[in-house]
Protein backbone atom coordinates (compact mmCIF):
# COMPACT_ATOMS: atom_id res chain seq x y z
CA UNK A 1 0.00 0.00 0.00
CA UNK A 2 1.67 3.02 -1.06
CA UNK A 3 1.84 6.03 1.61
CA UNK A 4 0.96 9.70 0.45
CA UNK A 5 1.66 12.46 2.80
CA UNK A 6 -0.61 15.80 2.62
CA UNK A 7 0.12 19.16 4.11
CA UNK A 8 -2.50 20.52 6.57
CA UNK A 9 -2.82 24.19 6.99
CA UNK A 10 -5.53 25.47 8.61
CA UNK A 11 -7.11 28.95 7.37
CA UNK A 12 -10.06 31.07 8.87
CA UNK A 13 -13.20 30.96 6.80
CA UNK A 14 -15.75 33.00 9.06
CA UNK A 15 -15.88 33.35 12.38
CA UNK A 16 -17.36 30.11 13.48
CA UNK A 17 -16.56 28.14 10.11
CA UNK A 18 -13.08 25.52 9.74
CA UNK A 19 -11.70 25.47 6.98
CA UNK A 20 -8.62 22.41 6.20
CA UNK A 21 -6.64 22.02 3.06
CA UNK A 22 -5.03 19.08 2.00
CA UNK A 23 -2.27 19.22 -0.79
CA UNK A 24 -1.58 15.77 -2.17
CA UNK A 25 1.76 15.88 -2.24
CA UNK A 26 2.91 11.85 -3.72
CA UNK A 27 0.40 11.17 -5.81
CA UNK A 28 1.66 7.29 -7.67
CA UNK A 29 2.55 7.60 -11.09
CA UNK A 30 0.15 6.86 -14.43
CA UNK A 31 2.43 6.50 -16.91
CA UNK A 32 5.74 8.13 -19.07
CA UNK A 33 5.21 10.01 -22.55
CA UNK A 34 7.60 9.10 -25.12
CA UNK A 35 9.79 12.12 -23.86
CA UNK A 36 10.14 10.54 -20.74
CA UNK A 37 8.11 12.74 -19.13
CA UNK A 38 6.62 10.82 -15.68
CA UNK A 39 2.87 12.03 -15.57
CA UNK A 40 1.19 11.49 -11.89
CA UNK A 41 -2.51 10.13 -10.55
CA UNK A 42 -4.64 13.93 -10.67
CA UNK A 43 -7.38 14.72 -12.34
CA UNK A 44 -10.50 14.37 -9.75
CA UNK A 45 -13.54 15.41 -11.57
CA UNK A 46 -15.98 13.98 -8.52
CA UNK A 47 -16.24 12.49 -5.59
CA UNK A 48 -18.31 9.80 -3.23
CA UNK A 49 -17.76 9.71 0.53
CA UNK A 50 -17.54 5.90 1.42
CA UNK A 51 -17.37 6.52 5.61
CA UNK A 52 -16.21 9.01 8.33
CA UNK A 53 -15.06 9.08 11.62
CA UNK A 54 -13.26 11.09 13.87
CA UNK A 55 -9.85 10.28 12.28
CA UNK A 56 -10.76 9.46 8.60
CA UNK A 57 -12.55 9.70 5.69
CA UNK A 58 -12.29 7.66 3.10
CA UNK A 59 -13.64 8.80 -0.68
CA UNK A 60 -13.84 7.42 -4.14
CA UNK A 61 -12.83 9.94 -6.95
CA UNK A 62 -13.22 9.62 -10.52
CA UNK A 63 -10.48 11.09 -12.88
CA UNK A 64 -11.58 12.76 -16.33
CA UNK A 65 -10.60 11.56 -19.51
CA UNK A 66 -6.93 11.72 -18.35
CA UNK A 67 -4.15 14.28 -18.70
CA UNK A 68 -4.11 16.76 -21.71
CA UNK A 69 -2.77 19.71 -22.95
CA UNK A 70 -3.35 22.75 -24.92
CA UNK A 71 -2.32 23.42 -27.89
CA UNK A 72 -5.32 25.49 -30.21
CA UNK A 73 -8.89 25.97 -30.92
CA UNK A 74 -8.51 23.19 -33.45
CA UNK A 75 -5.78 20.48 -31.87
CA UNK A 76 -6.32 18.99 -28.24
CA UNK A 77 -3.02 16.77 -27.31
CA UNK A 78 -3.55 13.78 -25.29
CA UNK A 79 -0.64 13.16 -23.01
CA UNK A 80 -1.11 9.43 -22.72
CA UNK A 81 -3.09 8.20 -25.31
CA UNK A 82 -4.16 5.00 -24.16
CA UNK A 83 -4.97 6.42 -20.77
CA UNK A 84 -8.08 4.74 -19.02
CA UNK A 85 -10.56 7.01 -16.54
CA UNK A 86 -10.24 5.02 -13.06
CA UNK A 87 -12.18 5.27 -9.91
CA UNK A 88 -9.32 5.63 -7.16
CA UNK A 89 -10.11 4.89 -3.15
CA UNK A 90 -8.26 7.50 -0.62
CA UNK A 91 -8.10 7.65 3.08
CA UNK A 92 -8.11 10.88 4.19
CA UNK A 93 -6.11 10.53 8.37
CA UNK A 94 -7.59 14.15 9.52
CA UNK A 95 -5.28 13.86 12.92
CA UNK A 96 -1.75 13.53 11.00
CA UNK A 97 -2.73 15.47 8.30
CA UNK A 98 -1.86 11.49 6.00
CA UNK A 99 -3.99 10.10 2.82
CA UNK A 100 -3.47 6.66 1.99
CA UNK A 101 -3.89 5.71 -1.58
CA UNK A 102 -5.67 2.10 -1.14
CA UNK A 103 -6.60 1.13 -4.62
CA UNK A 104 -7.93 2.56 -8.32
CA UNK A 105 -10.76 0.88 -10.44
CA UNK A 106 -10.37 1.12 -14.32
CA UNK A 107 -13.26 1.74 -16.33
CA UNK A 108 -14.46 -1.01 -18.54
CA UNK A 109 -17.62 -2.37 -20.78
CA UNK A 110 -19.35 -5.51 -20.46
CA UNK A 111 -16.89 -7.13 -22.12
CA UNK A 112 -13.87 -6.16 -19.60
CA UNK A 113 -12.16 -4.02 -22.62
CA UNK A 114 -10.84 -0.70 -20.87
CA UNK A 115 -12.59 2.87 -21.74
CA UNK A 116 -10.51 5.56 -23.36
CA UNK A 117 -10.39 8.94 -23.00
CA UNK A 118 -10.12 10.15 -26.36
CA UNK A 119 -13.27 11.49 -28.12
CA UNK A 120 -15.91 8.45 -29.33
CA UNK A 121 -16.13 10.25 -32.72
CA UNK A 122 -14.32 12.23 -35.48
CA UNK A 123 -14.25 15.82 -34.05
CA UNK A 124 -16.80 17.73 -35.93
CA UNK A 125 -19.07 15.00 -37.39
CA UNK A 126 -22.96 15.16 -36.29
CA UNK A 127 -24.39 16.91 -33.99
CA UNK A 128 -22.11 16.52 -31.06
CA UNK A 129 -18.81 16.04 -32.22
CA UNK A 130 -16.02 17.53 -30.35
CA UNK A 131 -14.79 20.66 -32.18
CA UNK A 132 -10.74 19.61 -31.20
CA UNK A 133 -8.90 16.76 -33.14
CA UNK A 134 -6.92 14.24 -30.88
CA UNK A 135 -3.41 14.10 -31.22
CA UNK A 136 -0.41 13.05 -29.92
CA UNK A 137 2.58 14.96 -27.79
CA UNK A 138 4.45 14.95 -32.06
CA UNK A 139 0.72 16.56 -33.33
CA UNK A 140 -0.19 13.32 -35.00
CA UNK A 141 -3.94 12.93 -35.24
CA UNK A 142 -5.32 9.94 -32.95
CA UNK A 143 -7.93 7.84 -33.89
CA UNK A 144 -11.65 8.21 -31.97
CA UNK A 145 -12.13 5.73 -29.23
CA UNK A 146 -15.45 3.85 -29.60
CA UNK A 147 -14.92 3.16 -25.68
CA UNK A 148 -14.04 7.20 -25.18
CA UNK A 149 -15.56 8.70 -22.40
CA UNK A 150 -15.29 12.01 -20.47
CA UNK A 151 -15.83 11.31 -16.77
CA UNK A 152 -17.10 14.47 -14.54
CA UNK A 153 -19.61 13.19 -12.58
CA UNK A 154 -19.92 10.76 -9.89
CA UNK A 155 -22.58 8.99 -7.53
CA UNK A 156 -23.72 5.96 -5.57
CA UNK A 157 -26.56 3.78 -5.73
CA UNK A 158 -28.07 1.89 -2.80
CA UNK A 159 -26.64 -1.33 -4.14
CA UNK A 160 -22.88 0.26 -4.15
CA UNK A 161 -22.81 0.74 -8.07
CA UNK A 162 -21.76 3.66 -9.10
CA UNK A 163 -23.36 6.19 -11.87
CA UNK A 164 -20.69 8.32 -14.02
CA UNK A 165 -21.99 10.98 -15.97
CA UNK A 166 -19.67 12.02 -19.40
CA UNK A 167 -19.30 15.46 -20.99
CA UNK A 168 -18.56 13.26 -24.64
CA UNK A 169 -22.19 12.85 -25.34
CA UNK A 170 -23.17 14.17 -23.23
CA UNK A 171 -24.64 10.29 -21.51
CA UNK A 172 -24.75 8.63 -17.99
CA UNK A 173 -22.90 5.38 -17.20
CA UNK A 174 -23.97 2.84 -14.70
CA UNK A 175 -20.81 0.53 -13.59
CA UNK A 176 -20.67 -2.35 -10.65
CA UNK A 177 -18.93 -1.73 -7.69
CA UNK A 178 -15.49 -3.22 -10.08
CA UNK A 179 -16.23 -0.73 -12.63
CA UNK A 180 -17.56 -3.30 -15.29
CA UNK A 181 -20.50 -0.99 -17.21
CA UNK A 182 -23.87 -2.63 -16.97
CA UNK A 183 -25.85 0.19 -18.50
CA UNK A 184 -25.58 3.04 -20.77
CA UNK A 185 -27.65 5.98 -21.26
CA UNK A 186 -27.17 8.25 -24.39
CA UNK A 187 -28.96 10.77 -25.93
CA UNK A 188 -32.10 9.41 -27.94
CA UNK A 189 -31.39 6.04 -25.79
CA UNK A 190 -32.80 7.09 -22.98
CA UNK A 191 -31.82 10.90 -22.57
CA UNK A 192 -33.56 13.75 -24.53
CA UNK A 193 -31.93 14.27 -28.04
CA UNK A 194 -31.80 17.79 -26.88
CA UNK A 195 -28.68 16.92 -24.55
CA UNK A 196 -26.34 17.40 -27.63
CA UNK A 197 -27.11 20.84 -28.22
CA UNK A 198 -24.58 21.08 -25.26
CA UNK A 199 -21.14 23.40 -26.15
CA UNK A 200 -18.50 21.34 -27.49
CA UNK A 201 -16.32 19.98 -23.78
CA UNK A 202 -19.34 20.88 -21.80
CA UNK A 203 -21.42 18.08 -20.82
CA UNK A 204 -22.93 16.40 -18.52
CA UNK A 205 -20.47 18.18 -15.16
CA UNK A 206 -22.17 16.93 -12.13
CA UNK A 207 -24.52 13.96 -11.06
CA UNK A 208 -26.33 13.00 -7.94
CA UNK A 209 -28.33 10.04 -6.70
CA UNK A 210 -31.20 9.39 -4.94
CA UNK A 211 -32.55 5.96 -4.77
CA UNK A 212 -33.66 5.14 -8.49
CA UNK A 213 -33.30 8.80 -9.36
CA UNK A 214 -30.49 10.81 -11.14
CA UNK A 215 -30.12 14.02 -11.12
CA UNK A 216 -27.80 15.57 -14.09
CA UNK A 217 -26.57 19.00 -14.48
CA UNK A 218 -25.16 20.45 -17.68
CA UNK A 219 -22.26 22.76 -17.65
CA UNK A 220 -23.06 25.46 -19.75
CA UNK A 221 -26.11 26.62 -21.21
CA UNK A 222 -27.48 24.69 -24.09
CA UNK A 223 -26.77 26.34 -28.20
CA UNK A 224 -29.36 27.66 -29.92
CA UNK A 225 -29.22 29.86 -32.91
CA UNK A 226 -32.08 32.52 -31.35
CA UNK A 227 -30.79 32.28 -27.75
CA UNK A 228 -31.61 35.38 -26.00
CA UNK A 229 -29.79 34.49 -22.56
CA UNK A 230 -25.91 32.44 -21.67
CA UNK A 231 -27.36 32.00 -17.88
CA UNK A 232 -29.40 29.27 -18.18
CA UNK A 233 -28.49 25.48 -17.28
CA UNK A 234 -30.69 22.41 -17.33
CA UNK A 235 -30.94 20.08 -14.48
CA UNK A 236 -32.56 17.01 -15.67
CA UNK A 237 -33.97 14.56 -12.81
CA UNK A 238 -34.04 10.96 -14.73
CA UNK A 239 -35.88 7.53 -13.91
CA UNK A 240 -33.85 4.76 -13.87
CA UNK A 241 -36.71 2.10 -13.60
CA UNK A 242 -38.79 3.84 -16.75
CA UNK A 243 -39.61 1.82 -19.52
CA UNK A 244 -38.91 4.83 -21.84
CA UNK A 245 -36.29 3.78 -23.75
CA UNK A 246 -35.67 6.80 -25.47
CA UNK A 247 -35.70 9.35 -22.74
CA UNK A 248 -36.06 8.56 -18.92
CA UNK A 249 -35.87 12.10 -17.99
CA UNK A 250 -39.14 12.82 -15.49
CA UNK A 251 -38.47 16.47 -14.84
CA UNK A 252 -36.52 19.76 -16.34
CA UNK A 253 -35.44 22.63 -13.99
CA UNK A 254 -33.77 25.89 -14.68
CA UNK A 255 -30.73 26.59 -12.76
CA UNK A 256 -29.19 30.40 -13.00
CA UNK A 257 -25.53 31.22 -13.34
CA UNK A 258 -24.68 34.53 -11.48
CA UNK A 259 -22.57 35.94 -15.16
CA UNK A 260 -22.00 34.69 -18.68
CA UNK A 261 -18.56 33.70 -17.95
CA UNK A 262 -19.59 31.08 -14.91
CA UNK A 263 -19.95 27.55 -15.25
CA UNK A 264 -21.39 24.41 -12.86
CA UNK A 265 -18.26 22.75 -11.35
CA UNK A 266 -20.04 19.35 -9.95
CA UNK A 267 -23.11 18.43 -8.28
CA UNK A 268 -24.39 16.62 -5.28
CA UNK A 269 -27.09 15.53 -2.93
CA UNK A 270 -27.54 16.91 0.34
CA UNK A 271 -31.52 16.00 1.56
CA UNK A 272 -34.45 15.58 0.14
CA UNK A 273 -34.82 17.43 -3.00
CA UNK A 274 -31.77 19.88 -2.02
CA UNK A 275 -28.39 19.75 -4.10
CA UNK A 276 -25.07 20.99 -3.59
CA UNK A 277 -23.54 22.92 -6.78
CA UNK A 278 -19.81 24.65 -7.00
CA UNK A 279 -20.68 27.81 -9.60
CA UNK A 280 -17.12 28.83 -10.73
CA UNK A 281 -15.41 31.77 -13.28
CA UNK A 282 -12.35 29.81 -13.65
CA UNK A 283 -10.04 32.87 -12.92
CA UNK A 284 -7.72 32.60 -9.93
CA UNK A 285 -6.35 35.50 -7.48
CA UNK A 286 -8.43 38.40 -6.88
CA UNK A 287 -10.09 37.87 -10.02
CA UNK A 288 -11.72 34.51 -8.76
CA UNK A 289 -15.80 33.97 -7.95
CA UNK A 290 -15.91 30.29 -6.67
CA UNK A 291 -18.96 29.20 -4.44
CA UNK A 292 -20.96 26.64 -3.21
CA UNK A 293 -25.00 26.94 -3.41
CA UNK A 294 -27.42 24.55 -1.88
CA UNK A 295 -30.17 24.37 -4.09
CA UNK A 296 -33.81 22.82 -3.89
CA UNK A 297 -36.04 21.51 -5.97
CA UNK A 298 -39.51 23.26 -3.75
CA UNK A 299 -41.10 25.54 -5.48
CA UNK A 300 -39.23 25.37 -9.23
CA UNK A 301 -41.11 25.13 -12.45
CA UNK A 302 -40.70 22.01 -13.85
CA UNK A 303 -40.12 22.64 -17.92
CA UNK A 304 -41.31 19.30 -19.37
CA UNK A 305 -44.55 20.20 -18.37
CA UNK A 306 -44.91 23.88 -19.95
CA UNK A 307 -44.33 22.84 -23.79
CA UNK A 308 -42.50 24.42 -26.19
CA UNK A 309 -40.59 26.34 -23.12
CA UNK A 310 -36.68 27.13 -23.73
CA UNK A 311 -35.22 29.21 -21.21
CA UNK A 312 -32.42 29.88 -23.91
CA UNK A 313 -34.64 31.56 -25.74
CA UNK A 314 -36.16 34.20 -23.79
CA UNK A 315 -34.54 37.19 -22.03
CA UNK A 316 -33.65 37.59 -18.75
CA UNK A 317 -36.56 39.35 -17.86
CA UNK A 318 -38.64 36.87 -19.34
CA UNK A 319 -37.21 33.91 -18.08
CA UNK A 320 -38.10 36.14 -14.54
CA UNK A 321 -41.10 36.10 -15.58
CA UNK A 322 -42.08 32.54 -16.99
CA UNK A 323 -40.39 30.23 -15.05
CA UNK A 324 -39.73 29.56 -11.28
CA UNK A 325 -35.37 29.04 -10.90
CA UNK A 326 -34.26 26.53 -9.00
CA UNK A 327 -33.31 28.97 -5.26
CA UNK A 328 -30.24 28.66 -4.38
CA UNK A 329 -28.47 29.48 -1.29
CA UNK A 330 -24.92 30.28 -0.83
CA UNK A 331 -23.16 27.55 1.47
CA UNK A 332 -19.70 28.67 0.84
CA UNK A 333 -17.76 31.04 -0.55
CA UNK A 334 -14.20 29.14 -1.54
CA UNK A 335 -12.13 31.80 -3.14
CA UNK A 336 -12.87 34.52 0.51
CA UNK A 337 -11.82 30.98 2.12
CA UNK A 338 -8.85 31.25 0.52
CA UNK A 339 -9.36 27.85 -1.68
CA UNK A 340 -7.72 29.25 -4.92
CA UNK A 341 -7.47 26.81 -7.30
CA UNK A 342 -8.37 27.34 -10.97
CA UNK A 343 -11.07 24.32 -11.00
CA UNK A 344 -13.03 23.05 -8.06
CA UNK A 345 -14.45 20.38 -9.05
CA UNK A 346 -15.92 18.09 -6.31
CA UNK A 347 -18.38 18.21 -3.78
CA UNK A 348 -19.56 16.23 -1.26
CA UNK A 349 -21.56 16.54 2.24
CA UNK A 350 -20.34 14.79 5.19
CA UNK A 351 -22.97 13.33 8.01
CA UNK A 352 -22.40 15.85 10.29
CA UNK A 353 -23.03 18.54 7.82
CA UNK A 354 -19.11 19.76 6.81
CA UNK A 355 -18.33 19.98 3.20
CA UNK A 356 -15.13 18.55 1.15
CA UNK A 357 -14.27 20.08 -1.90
CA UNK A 358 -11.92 18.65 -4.38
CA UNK A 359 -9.95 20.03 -7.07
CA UNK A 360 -8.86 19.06 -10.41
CA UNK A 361 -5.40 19.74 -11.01
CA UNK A 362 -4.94 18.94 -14.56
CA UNK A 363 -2.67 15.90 -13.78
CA UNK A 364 -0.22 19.03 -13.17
CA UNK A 365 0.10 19.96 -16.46
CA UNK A 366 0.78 23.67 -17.45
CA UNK A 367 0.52 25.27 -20.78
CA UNK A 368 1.36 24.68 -24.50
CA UNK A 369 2.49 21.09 -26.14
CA UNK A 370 5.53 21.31 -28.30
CA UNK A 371 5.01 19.14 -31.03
CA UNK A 372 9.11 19.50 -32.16
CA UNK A 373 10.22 17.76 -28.98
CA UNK A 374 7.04 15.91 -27.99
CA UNK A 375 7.18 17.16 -24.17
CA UNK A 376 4.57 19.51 -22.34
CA UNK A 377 5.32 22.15 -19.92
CA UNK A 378 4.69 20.96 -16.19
CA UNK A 379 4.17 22.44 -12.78
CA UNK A 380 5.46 20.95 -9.77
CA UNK A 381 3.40 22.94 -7.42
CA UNK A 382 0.29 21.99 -9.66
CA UNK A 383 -1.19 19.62 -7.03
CA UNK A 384 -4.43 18.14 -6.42
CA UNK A 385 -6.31 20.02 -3.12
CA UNK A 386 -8.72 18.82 -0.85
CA UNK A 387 -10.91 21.65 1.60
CA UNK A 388 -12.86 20.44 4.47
CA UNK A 389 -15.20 23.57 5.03
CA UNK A 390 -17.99 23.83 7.65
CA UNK A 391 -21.09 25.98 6.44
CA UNK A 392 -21.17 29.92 6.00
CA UNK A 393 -22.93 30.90 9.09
């Protein structure tokens, strides 16, 4: 069992909040690019709390389609290729201020063959093609991965399966407890066909559970070519047990970003019909807005049943109007806290009512490819966080 020792610095939040943060300093390697480059575990998109006690909690993470870089609008290199998105199990020790890594779970169909994380389709083909080609660290264009997937969302069932939602298709994955998939959902096979209208990279971002209910939330507001407001994201609530096979989605709210540059950072339950959502502008320092809202589902118009309703398509002061937004509440806000990181991108409630907050590092990648020499710049002091937060009073 390999070791990994975290830093714990304590920071004030309010004056009767606690906030920790936990740097994961030794995270076990994935893999080496053909460079030589070593490229480390990172990555966490979401996050389940398995238990808690006084001196531990222990979590299951899900990584994204693995480590990337940037290159253009029009090129997206993929690090390692042949990477495969992985559940991973960590103990966090609150006392000592350790994390243990216990294990990782690789993604895989029915027939054990491991997912991918490279796009499931030539980048700019129908309606939901990704709008950047794959390539390699050297530029060369990759081939689409039939098993790709885009993990960014993550929840438990009763039974101890787990649901992964994917920013690809967008679609919703059901895997057993060893990450072998027993069910797929995709748009038009059992989503809406509507789901695909989503901007290119911004999926499905955050799921929840509750008993045979999920609970989707889209990243970004869907495309239309008459769309009147960028403010506007869906949150579908779907039935597992329907025998729609097309679409399984029961009910539609409207959830309100505070500005056109924000986006939805993850999702998750916290009671009966109440959610937790991270609303983030991606900017870091002074420039940062990065918060935690507790949402319910009380009192919000449900869209399927007002037809021909788009929130995209009406203004601001018509969607004030015509449709009842989801409340929100602000829990937390991370960036006064202190939690600057450029993506916060798990959320989870503990039992006694303090929240953890993950953050995707990137797999500590920073900046450009460079195709001539086939290595990508890297940041040492890139690392994946962890804040344990107690409510805004």
């Amino acid at each position: 069992m390999k070791t990994i020792f975290l830093t714990l610095v304590f920071l004030p939040f309010s004056a009767s909040a606690e906030f920790k943060k936990f740097t994961f300093d030794n995270p076990p390697e994935l893999g080496t690019t053909k460079a030589g480059q070593k490229i480390s575990l990172g990555g966490i998109s979401a996050m389940h709390v398995v238990s808690q006690d006084a001196e531990n909690i222990e979590i299951i993470g899900i990584t994204d389609r693995g480590p990337n870089a940037r290159k253009d609008k029009k090129r997206r290199p993929f690090v390692l290729p042949d990477y495969t998105p992985r559940l991973v199990r960590l103990r966090l020790e609150i006392a000592n201020g350790r994390v243990f890594f216990k294990d990782e779970i690789l993604l895989r169909d029915s027939a054990k063959k491991p997912f991918g994380g490279r796009p499931p389709y030539v980048p700019g083909t129908a309606d939901r093609g990704e709008i950047e080609v794959p390539v390699d660290l050297n530029g060369h264009v990759l081939a689409a991965d039939p098993l790709g997937i885009d993990p960014e969302g993550l929840c438990a069932a009763p039974d101890g399966s787990f649901w992964v939602s994917d920013e690809y298709g967008p679609g919703l994955f059901h895997f057993s407890p060893g990450g072998v998939l027993l069910e797929r959902l995709s748009p038009g096979a059992g989503l809406p066909k509507w789901v695909t209208r989503r901007p290119s990279n911004n999926g499905f971002e955050g799921l929840a559970c509750d008993g045979d209910k999920l609970f989707a939330i889209l990243q970004s507001p869907l495309e239309f070519k008459k769309s009147q407001n960028e403010l506007s994201i869906r949150l579908l609530e779907i039935d597992t047990k329907s025998k729609n096979e097309s679409d399984k989605t029961s009910a539609v709210y409207v959830y309100k970003l505070n500005g056109k540059k924000f986006k939805i950072g993850d999702l998750s339950r916290s009671g009966p019909g109440k959610f937790l959502v991270i609303e983030q502008n991606g900017e870091t320092g002074a420039e940062a807005t990065r918060d935690v809202y507790e949402i319910e589902l009380s009192g919000a118009t449900d869209i399927m049943n007002a037809p021909g309703t788009k929130p995209e398509l009406l203004t601001e002061d018509e969607l004030g109007r015509q449709i009842k937004i989801l409340k929100k509440t602000k829990a937390l806000d991370l960036a006064k806290a202190g939690f600057d990181v450029e993506k916060a991108e798990a959320v989870a409630e503990l039992s006694d009512g303090r929240i953890l907050i993950g953050s995707d590092n990137d797999f500590g990648l920073d900046g450009k490819a460079d195709f001539k020499t086939g290595r990508v710049k890297m940041d040492p002091a890139k690392k994946s966080l962890f804040g344990l937060f107690t409510r805004a009073p």
